[in-house]
Protein backbone atom coordinates (compact mmCIF):
# COMPACT_ATOMS: atom_id res chain seq x y z
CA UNK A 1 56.14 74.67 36.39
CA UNK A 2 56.49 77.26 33.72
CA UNK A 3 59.86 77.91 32.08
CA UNK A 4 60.88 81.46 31.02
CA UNK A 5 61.59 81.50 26.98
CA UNK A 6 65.26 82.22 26.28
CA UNK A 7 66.69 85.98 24.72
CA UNK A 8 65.12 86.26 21.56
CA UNK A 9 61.65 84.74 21.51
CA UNK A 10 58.19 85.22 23.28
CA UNK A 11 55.32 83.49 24.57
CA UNK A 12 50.97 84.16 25.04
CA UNK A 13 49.67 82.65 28.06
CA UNK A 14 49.19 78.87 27.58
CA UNK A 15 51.80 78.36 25.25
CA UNK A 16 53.51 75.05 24.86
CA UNK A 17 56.56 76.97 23.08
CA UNK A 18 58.27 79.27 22.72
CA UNK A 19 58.59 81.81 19.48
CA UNK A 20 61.71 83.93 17.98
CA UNK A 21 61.12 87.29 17.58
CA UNK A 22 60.61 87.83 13.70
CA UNK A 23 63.42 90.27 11.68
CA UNK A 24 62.86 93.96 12.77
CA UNK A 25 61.03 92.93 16.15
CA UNK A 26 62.34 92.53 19.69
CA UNK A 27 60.48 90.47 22.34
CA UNK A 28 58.71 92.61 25.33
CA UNK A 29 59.85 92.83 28.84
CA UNK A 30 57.57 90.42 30.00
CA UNK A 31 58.29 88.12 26.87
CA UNK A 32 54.24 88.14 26.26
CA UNK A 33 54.78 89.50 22.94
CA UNK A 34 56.72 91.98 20.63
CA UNK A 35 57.23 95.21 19.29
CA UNK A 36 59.27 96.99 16.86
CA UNK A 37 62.28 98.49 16.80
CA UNK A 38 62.62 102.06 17.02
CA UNK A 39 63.82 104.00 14.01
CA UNK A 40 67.55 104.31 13.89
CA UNK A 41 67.61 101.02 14.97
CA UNK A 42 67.68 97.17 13.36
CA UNK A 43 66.91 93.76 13.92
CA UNK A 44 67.40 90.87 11.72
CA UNK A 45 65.56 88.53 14.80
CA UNK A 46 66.17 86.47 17.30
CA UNK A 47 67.21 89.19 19.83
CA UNK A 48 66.28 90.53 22.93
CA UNK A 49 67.22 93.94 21.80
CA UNK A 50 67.45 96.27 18.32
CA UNK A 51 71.06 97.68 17.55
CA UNK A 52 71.50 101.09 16.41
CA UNK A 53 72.50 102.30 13.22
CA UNK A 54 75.95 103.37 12.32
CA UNK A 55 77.02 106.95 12.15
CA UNK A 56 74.90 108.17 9.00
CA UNK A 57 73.24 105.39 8.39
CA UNK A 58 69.09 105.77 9.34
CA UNK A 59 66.25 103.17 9.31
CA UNK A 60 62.30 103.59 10.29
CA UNK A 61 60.59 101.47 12.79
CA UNK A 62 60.95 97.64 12.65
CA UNK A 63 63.57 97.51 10.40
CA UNK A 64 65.84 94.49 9.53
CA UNK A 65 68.45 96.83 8.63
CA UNK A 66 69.95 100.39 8.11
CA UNK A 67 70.57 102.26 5.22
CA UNK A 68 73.03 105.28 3.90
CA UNK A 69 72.01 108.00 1.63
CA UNK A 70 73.81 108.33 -1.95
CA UNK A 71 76.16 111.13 -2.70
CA UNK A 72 74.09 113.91 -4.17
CA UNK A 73 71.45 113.13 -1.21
CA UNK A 74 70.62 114.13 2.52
CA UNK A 75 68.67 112.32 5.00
CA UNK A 76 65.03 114.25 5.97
CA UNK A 77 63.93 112.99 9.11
CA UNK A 78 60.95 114.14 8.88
CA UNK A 79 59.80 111.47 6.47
CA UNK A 80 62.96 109.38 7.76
CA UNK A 81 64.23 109.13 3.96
CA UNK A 82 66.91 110.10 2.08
CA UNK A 83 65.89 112.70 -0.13
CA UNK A 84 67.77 114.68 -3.43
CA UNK A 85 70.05 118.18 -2.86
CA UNK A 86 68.46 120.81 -4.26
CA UNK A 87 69.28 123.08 -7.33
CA UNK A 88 73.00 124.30 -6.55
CA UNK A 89 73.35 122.50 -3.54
CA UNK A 90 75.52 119.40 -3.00
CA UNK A 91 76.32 116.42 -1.18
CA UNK A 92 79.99 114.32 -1.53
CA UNK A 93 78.94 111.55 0.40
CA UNK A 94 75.53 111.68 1.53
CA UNK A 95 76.06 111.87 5.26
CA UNK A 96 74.18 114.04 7.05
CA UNK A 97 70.83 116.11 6.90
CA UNK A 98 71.93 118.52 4.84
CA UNK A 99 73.30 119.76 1.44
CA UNK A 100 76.23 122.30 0.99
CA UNK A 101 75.74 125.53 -1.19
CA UNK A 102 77.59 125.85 -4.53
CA UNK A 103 80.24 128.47 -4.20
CA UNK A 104 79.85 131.69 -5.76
CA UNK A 105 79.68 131.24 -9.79
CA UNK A 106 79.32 127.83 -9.53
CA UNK A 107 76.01 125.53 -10.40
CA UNK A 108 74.27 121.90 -9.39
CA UNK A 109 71.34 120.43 -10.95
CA UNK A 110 69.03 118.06 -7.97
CA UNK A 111 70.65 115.24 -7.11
CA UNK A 112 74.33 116.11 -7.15
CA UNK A 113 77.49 115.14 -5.20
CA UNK A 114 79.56 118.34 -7.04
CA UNK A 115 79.47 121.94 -8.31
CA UNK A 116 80.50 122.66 -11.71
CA UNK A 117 81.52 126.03 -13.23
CA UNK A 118 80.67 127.11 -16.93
CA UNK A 119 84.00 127.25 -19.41
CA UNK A 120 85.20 130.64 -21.43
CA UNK A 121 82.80 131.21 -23.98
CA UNK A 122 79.95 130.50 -21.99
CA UNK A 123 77.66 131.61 -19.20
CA UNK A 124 74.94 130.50 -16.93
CA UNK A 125 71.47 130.60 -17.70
CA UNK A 126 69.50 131.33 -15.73
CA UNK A 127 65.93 130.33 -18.18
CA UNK A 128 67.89 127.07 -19.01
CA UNK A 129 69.85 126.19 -15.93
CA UNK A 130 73.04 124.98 -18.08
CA UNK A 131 75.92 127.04 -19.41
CA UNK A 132 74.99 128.65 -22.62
CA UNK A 133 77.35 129.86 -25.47
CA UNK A 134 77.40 133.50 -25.74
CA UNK A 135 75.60 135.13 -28.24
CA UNK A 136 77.91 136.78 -31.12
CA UNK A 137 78.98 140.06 -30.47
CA UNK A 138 79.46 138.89 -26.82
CA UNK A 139 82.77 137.13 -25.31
CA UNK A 140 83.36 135.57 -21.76
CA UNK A 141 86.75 134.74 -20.21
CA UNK A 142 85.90 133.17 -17.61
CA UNK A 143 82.76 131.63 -17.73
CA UNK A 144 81.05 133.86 -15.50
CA UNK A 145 79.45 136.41 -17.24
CA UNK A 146 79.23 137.19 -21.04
CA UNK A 147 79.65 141.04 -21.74
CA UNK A 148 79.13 142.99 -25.60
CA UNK A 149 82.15 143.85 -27.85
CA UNK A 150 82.89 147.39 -27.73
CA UNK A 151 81.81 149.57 -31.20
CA UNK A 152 85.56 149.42 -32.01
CA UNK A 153 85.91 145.68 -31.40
CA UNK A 154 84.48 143.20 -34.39
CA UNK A 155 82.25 140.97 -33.47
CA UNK A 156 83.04 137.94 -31.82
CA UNK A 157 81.62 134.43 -33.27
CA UNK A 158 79.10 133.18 -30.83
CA UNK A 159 80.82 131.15 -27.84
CA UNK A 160 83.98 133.84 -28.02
CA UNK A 161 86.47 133.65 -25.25
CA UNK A 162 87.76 137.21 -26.65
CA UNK A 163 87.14 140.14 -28.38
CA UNK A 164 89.09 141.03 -31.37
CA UNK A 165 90.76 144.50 -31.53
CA UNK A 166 91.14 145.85 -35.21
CA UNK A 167 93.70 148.37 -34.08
CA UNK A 168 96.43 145.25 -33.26
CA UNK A 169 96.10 141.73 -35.01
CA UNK A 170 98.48 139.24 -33.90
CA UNK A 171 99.85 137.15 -36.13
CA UNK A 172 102.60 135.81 -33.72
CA UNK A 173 104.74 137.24 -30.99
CA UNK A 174 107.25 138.45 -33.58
CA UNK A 175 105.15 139.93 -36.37
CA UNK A 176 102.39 142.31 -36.01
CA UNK A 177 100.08 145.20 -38.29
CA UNK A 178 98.74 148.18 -36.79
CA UNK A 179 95.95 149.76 -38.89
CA UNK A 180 95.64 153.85 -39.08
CA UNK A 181 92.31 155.21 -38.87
CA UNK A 182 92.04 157.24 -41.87
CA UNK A 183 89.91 157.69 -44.64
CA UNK A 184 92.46 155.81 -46.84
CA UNK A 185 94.07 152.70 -46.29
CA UNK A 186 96.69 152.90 -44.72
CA UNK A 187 98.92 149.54 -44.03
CA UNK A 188 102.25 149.40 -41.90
CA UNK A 189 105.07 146.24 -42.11
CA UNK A 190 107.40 144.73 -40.21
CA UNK A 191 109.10 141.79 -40.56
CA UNK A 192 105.69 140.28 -41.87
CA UNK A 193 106.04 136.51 -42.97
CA UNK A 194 105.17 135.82 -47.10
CA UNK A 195 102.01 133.69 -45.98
CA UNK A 196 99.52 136.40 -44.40
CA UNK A 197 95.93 136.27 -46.00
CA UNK A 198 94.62 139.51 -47.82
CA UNK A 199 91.40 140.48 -46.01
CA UNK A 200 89.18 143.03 -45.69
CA UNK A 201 86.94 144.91 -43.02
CA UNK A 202 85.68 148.48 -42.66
CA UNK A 203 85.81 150.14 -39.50
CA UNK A 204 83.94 153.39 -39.71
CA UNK A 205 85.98 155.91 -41.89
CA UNK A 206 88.58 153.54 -42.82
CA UNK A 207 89.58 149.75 -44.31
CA UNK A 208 92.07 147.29 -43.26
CA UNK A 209 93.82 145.78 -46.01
CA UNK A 210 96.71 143.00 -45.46
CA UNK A 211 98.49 141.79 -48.29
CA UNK A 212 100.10 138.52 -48.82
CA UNK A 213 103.48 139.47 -50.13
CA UNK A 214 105.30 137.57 -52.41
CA UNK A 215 109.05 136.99 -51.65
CA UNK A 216 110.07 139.68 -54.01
CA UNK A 217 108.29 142.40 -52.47
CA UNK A 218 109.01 141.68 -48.60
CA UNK A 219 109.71 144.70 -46.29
């Protein structure tokens, strides 16, 4: 008399044994061979049956185990991998078949788990796919968008979080000089501390000229 072969293992016709089922296999019903376990499933042998993978976890067929998919990743089950977010797209965690889109003004390279926005000064580009300084004569406050100075604004230095109004410098919340557009220099004071430095600029029909006072001649 023939014995049946216990949960796990297998037998061909004639065998004086019994075999385990190998990691990533199961035996068949009739315990005349095996097969593999289905994707989605494991087996690290020895079992009548394959258990499934955990909630976003995958494998492919005969597998001794599952796997999860890296933040910055999604699973693609059509070549049952885990595969990179695309450009401004993102994944936290890696669960799931799919990536999240970047909110509005907001960027990803491949790969990521997080959106980043550009800082003042700066802007997306589009030809490099980074946050670029803005070019002089430009200024960006909040890292969206870099727009030009206006004709009556100087030039901001390139990477400018603001423009720079000729018409009101601030030198601090208590002192100020306001600059007349005429074809002479014309200079207003109030209050102004001994230390300001003397420059100079010209703004179409007029100059700006601050003084650094000396004690003796104070306003």
């Amino acid at each position: 008399m023939c014995d049946d072969c216990a949960a796990g293992k297998y037998s061909s016709a004639g065998s004086s044994y019994c075999t385990v089922a190998g990691a990533g296999l199961k035996p068949l019903a009739d315990r005349t061979g095996v097969e593999d376990c289905a994707a989605g499933t494991f087996s690290e042998g020895g079992a009548d049956t394959c258990t499934s993978c955990g909630s976003n976890s995958y494998s492919s067929a005969g597998s001794l185990f599952c796997y999860s998919c890296i933040p910055g990743q999604r699973y693609n089950s059509e070549s049952a991998a885990c595969v990179n977010c695309d450009r401004n797209k993102y994944n936290s965690n890696g669960n799931g078949n799919s990536c999240n889109d970047c909110a509005t003004n907001s960027y990803s390279n491949p790969g990521s788990p997080s959106c980043y926005t550009c800082s003042s000064g700066t802007e997306y580009s589009i030809e490099d796919l980074q946050c670029a300084l803005c070019a002089a004569a430009k200024f960006s406050e909040t890292g969206v968008q870099c727009f030009p100075c206006e004709v009556s604004e100087r030039a901001s230095e390139r990477g400018s979080v603001y423009n720079n109004n000729p018409t009101s410098l601030k030198t601090n919340p208590t002192h100020s000089i306001r600059f007349a557009r005429r074809r002479r220099p014309t200079v207003t004071l109030s209050t102004l501390p001994a230390r300001l430095l003397a420059t100079t600029a010209g703004w179409g029909n007029s100059q700006t000229l601050l003084l650094a006072l000396p004690p003796s001649t104070r306003a």
